[in-house]
Protein backbone atom coordinates (compact mmCIF):
# COMPACT_ATOMS: atom_id res chain seq x y z
CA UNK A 1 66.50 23.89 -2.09
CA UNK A 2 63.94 21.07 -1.85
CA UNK A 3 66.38 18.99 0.57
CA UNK A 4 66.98 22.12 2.76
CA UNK A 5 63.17 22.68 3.49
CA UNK A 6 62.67 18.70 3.94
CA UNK A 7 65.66 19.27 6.48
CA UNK A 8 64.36 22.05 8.01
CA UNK A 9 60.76 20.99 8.70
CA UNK A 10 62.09 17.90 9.89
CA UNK A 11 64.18 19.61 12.65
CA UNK A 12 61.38 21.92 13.74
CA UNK A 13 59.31 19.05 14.21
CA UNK A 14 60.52 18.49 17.41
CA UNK A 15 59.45 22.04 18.34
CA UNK A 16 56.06 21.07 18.23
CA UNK A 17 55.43 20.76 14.37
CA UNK A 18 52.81 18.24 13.46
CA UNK A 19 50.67 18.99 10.00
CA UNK A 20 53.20 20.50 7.58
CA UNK A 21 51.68 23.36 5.22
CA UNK A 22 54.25 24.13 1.70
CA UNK A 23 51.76 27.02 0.87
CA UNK A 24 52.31 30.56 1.88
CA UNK A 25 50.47 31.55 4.88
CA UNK A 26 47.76 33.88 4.30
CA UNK A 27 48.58 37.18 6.21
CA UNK A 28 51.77 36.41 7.36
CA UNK A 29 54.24 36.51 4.44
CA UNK A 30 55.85 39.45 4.35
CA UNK A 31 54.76 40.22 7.68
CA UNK A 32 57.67 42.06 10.02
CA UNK A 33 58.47 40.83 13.74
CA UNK A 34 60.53 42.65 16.13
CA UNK A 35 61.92 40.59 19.29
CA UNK A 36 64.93 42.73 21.19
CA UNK A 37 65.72 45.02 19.22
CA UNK A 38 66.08 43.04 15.75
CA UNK A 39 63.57 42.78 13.11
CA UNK A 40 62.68 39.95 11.19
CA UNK A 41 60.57 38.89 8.06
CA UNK A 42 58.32 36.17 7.73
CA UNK A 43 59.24 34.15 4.62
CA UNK A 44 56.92 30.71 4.55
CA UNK A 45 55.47 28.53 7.03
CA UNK A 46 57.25 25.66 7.44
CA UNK A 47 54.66 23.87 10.46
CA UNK A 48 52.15 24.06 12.64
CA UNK A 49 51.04 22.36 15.67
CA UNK A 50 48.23 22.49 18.20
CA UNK A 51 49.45 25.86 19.55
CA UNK A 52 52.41 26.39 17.72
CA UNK A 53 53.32 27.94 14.22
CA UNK A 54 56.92 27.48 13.07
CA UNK A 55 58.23 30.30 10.19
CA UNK A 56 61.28 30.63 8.16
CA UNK A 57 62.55 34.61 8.92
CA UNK A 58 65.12 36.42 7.81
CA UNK A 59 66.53 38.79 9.88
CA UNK A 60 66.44 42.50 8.54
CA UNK A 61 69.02 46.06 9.18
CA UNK A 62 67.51 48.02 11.71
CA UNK A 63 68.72 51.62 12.41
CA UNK A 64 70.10 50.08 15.33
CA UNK A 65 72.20 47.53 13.86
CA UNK A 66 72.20 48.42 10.30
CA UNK A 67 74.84 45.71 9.46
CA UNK A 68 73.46 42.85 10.37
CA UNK A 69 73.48 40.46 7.18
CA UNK A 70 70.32 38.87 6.03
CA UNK A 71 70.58 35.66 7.32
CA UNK A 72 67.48 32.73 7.91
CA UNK A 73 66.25 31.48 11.31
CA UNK A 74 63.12 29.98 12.73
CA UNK A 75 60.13 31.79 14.34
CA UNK A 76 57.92 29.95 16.61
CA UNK A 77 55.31 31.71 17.69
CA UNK A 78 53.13 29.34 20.78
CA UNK A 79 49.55 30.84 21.52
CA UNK A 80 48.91 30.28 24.92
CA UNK A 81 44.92 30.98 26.05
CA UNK A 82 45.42 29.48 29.51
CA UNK A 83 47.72 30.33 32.23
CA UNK A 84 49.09 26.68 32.26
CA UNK A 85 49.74 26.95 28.56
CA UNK A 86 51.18 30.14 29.15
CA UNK A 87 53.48 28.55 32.30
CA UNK A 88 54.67 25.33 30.39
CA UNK A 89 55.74 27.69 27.67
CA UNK A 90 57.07 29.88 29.96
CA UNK A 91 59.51 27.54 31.92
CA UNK A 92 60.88 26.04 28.46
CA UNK A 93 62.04 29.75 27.40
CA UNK A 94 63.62 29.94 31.34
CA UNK A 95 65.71 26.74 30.59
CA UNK A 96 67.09 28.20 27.30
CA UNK A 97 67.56 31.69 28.27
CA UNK A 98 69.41 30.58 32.02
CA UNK A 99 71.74 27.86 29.99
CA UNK A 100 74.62 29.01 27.28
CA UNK A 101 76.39 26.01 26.82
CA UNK A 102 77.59 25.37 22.54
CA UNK A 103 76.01 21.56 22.78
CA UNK A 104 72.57 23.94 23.01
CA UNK A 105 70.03 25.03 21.37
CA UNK A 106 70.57 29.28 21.87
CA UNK A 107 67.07 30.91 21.96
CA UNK A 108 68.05 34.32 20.11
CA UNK A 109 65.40 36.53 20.51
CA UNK A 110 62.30 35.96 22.73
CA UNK A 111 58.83 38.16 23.34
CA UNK A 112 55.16 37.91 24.66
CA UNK A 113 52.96 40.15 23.38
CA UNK A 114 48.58 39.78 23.25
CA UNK A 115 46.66 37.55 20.37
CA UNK A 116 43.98 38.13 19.01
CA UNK A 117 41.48 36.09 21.30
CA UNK A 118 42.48 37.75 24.77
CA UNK A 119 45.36 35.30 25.02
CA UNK A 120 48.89 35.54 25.24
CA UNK A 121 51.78 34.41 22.66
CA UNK A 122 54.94 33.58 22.39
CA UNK A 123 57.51 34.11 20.28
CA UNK A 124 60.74 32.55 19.44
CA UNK A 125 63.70 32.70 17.52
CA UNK A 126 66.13 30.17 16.97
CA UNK A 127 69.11 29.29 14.54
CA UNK A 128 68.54 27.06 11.35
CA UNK A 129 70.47 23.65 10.99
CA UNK A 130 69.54 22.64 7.62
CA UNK A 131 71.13 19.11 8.01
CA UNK A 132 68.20 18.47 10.51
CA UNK A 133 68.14 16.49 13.26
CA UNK A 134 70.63 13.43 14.03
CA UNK A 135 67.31 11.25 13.30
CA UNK A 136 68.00 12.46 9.93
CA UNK A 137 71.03 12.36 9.39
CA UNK A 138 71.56 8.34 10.32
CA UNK A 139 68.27 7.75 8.44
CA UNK A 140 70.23 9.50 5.06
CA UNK A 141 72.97 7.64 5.88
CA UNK A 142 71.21 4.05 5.86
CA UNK A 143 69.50 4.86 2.91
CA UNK A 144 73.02 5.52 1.04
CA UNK A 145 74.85 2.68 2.41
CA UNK A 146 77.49 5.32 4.21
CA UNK A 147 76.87 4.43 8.15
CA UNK A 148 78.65 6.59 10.84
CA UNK A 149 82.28 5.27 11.52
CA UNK A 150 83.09 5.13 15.19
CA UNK A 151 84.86 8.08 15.53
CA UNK A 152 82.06 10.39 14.18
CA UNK A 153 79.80 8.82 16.27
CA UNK A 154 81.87 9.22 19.34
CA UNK A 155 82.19 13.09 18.31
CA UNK A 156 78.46 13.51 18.19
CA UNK A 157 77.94 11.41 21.56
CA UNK A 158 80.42 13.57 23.61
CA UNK A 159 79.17 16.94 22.18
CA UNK A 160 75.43 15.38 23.22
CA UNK A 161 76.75 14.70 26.81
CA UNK A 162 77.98 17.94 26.96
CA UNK A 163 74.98 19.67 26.40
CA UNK A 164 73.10 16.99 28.73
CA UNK A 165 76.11 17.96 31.55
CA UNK A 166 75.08 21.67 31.31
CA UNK A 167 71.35 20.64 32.47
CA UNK A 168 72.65 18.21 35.34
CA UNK A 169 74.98 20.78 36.81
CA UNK A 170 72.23 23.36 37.36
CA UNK A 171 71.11 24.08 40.74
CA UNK A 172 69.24 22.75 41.36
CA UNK A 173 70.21 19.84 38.57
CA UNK A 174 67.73 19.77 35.57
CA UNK A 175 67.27 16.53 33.56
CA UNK A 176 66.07 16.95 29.67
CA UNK A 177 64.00 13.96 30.21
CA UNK A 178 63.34 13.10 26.26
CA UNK A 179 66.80 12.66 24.73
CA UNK A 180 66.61 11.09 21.40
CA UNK A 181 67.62 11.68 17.68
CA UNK A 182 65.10 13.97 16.78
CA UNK A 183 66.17 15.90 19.98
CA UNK A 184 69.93 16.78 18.29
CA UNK A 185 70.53 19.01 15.48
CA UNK A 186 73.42 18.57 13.47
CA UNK A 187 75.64 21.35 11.32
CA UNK A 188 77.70 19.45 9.14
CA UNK A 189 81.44 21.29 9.03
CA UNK A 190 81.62 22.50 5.10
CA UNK A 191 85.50 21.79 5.66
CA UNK A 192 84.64 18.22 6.10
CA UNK A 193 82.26 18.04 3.29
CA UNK A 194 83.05 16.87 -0.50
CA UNK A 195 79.93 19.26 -1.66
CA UNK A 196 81.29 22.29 0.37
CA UNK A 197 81.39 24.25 -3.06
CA UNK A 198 77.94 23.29 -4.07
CA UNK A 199 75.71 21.84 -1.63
CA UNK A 200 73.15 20.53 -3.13
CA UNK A 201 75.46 19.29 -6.15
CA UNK A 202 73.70 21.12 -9.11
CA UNK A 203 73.54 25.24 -10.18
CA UNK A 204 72.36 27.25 -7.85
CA UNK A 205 68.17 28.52 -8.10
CA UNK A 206 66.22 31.44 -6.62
CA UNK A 207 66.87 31.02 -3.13
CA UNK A 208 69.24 28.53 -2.52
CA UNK A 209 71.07 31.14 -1.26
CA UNK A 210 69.29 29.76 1.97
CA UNK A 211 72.19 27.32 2.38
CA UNK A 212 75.39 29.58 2.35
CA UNK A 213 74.10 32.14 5.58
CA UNK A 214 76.39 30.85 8.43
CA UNK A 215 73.52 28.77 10.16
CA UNK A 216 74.66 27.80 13.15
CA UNK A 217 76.14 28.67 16.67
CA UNK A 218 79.78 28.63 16.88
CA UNK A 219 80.40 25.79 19.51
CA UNK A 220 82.69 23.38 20.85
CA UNK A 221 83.22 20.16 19.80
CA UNK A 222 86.00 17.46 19.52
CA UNK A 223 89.17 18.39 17.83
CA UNK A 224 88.43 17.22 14.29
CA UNK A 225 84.93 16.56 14.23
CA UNK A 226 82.51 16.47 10.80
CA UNK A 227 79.71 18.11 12.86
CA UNK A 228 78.10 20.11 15.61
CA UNK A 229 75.83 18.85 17.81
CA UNK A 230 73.26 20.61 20.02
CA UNK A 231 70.33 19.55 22.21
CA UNK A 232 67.09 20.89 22.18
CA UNK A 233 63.29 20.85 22.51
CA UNK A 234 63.72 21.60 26.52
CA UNK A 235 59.42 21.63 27.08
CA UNK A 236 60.05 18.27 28.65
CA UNK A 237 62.92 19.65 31.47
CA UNK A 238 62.31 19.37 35.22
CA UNK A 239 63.81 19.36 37.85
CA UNK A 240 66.07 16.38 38.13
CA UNK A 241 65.88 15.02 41.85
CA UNK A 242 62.29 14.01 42.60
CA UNK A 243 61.76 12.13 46.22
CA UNK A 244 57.97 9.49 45.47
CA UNK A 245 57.07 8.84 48.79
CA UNK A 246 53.61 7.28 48.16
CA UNK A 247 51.44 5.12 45.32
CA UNK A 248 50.03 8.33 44.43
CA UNK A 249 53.02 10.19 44.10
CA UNK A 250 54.18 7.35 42.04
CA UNK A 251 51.36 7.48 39.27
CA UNK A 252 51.40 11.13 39.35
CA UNK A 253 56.01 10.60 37.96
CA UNK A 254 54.34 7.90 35.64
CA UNK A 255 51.86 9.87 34.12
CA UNK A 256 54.14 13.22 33.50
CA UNK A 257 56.62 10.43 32.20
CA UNK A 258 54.11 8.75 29.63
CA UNK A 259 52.75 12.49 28.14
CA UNK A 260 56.86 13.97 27.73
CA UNK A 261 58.91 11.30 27.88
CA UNK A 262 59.63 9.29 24.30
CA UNK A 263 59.05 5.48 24.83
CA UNK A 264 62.07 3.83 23.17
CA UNK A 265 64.57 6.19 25.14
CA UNK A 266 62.64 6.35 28.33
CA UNK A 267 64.47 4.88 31.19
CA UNK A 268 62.60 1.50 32.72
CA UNK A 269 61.89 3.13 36.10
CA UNK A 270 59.91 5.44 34.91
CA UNK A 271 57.73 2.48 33.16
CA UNK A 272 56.84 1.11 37.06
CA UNK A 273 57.53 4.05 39.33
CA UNK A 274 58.27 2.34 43.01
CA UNK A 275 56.17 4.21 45.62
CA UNK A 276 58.92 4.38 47.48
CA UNK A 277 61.48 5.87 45.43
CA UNK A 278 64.11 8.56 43.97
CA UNK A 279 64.05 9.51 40.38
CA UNK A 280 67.46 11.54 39.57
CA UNK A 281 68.92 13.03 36.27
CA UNK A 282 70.47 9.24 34.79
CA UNK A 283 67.18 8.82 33.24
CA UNK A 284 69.11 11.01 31.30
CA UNK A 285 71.77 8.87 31.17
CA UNK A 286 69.87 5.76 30.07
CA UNK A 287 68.60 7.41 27.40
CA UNK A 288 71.98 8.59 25.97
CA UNK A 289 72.51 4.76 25.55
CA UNK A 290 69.81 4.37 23.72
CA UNK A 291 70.77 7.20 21.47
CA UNK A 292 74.48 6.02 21.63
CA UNK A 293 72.60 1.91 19.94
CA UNK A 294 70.81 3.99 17.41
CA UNK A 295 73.71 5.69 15.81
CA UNK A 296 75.21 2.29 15.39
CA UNK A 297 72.59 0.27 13.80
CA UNK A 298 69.94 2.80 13.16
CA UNK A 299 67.20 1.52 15.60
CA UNK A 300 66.74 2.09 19.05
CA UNK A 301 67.56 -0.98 20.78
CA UNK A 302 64.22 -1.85 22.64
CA UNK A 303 62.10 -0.98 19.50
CA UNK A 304 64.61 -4.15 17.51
CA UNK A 305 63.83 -6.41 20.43
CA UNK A 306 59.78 -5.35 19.97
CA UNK A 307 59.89 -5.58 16.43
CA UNK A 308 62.06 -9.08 16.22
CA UNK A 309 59.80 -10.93 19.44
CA UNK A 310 56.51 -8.74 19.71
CA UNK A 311 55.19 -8.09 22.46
CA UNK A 312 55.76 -4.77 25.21
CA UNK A 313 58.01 -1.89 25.18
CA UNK A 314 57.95 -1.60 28.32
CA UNK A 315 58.73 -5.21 29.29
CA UNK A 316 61.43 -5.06 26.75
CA UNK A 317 63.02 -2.40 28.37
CA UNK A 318 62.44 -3.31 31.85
CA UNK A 319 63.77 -6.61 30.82
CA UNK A 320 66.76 -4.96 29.34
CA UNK A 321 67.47 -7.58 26.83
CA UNK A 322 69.74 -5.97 24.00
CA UNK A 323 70.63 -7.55 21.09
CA UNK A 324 74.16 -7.62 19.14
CA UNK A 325 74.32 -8.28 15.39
CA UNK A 326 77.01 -11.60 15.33
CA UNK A 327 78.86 -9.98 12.53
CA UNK A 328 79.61 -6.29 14.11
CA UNK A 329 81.75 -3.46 12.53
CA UNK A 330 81.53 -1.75 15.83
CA UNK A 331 84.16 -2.44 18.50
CA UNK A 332 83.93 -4.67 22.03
CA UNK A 333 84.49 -1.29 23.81
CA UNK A 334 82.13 0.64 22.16
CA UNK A 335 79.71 -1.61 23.03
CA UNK A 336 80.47 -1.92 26.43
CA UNK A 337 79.77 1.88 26.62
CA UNK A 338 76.12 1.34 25.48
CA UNK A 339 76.15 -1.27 28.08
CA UNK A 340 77.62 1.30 30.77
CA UNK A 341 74.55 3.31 30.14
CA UNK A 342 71.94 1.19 30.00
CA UNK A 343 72.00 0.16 33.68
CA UNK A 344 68.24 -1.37 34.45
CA UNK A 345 69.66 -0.40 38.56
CA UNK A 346 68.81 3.66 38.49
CA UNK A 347 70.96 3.83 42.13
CA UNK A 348 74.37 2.45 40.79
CA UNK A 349 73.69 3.77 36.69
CA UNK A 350 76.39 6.01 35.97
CA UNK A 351 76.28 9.76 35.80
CA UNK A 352 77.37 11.64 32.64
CA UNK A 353 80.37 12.83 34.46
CA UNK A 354 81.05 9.29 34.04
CA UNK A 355 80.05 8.39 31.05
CA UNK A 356 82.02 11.87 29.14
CA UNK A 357 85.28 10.01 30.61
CA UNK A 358 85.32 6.76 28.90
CA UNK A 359 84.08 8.06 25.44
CA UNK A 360 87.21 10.31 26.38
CA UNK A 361 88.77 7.46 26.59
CA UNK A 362 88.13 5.96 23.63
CA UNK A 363 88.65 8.66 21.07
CA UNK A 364 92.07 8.82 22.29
């Protein structure tokens, strides 16, 4: 039970989490949320943020649906006191609730009702994926010695590029802007799993019945796969095309870029936006790569140039230096598809169209 709660308030860190409380809540547990039509009952906190308080629910019969088995999800509940709060919060639910695609995140239920300072607040409900977030996962895997093999971590690319497709074929196109591990929840497929009988390899204790509710969206993903991926934490999305036609439209792209967009996966023109300039969804694209680098050797691969040399991020991505371990388990052409990616030239980078084809290609 102890791993599934480290699990799970890692993965609903990226929804805003930042100080995590093990206590009960005062006032909340037991308390009893209704969001279309289904009930649900607070259980623990699992995190809280600046304006954001993340709960473990279980969802409860209802005379309306009086079958529904007691399974666990996550609550987040986002107080907004300002009308830009309550807009930024407001255009991440749009995103979720205008996209069904299996690669991500489904927003169950949704609801804004008054707080208790004149305010409004949100609230949010969302499946559990107690394996966490791919961040995770690669991080548990380094620490046992048992590194993705190059078909898993072609699996978990494509089903990533997927979900990113879904955003860029919007209309208008969307990019996600902030693709990185902790931006991909993993379900691990119990079929595919020596501990399938026992998860957490020992008796079971009050509570760990937690791990056997069916916990994730039924998706699709590569015939064969260990795992589903999804995307998520969409509070960063915008629209994908933007036309900078001056220095100040430039700074004003920079800026948004440096508060929502992570460092190590952020592509290098939005480092040193041109004043003259388009920005289009491959940002998205670049960062894939960089997601694609870590899943083979655990680091993002501007942070390994950083840490190796010193020095700038951003100079090491502009630059686009990347380095190779001389002794690699990893093939020619898999590397060559990090390389595809991370095109420093945003007007002949690929698009994901492009770059779903040759992983295609070489899970075949």
């Amino acid at each position: 039970m102890d791993r599934v709660n480290a699990s799970l308030i890692s993965c609903l860190d990226g929804f805003g989490c930042i100080s995590i409380f093990q206590n009960w809540l005062p006032g909340a547990l037991g308390e009893d949320v209704v969001l279309d039509h289904r009930r649900f009952r607070v259980i623990k906190l699992l995190g809280e943020g600046g304006y954001s308080f993340v709960y473990l629910v279980r969802e409860l019969p209802t005379e309306e649906n009086p079958a529904v088995s007691e399974s666990y999800f996550a609550l987040k509940k986002i107080l907004a006191g300002s009308s830009e709060q309550l807009t930024a919060a407001e255009k991440e639910v749009q995103v979720m609730t205008q996209l069904q695609h299996p690669n991500l995140l489904p927003l169950l239920a949704q609801a804004v009702v008054p707080d208790r300072s004149d305010g409004r607040m949100l609230q949010l409900v969302y499946m559990l994926f107690p394996e966490g977030s791919l961040h995770d996962e690669v991080t548990r895997r380094q620490q046992t010695q048992d590194p993705f093999d190059s078909k898993d971590i072609l699996q978990i690319f494509l089903q990533v590029c997927h979900g990113v497709q879904a955003l860029h074929n919007c209309t208008p196109p969307l990019a996600h802007r902030d693709i990185k591990p902790h931006n991909v929840l993993l379900q691990r497929h119990k079929l595919h799993d020596s501990e399938a009988a026992d998860p957490i390899g020992s008796q079971n204790h009050p509570g760990d019945d937690l791990e056997a509710q069916p916990l994730h969206a039924v998706g699709a993903e590569p015939v064969g796969s260990s795992y589903h991926a999804v995307v998520m934490d969409f509070g960063s999305c915008q629209t994908a095309h933007v036309d900078v036609r001056n220095r100040t439209e430039a700074l004003a792209v920079q800026e948004d870029a440096e508060a929502h967009c992570t460092a190590p996966y952020k592509a290098p023109e939005l480092f040193d936006v041109p004043s003259q300039c388009t920005i289009d969804e491959r940002v998205d694209v670049w960062s894939l790569g960089c997601l694609l680098y870590f899943m083979m050797y655990s680091i993002s691969p501007f942070e390994r140039a950083v840490n190796e040399a010193g020095g700038s991020l951003a100079l090491a991505v502009i630059n686009n230096k990347l380095w190779w371990p001389p002794q690699d388990r990893h093939t020619a052409e898999l590397r060559m598809l990090v390389q595809f990616c991370l095109n420093s030239d945003s007007q002949t980078r690929p698009y994901v169209a492009d770059i779903i084809s040759k992983a295609k290609a070489l899970l075949q």
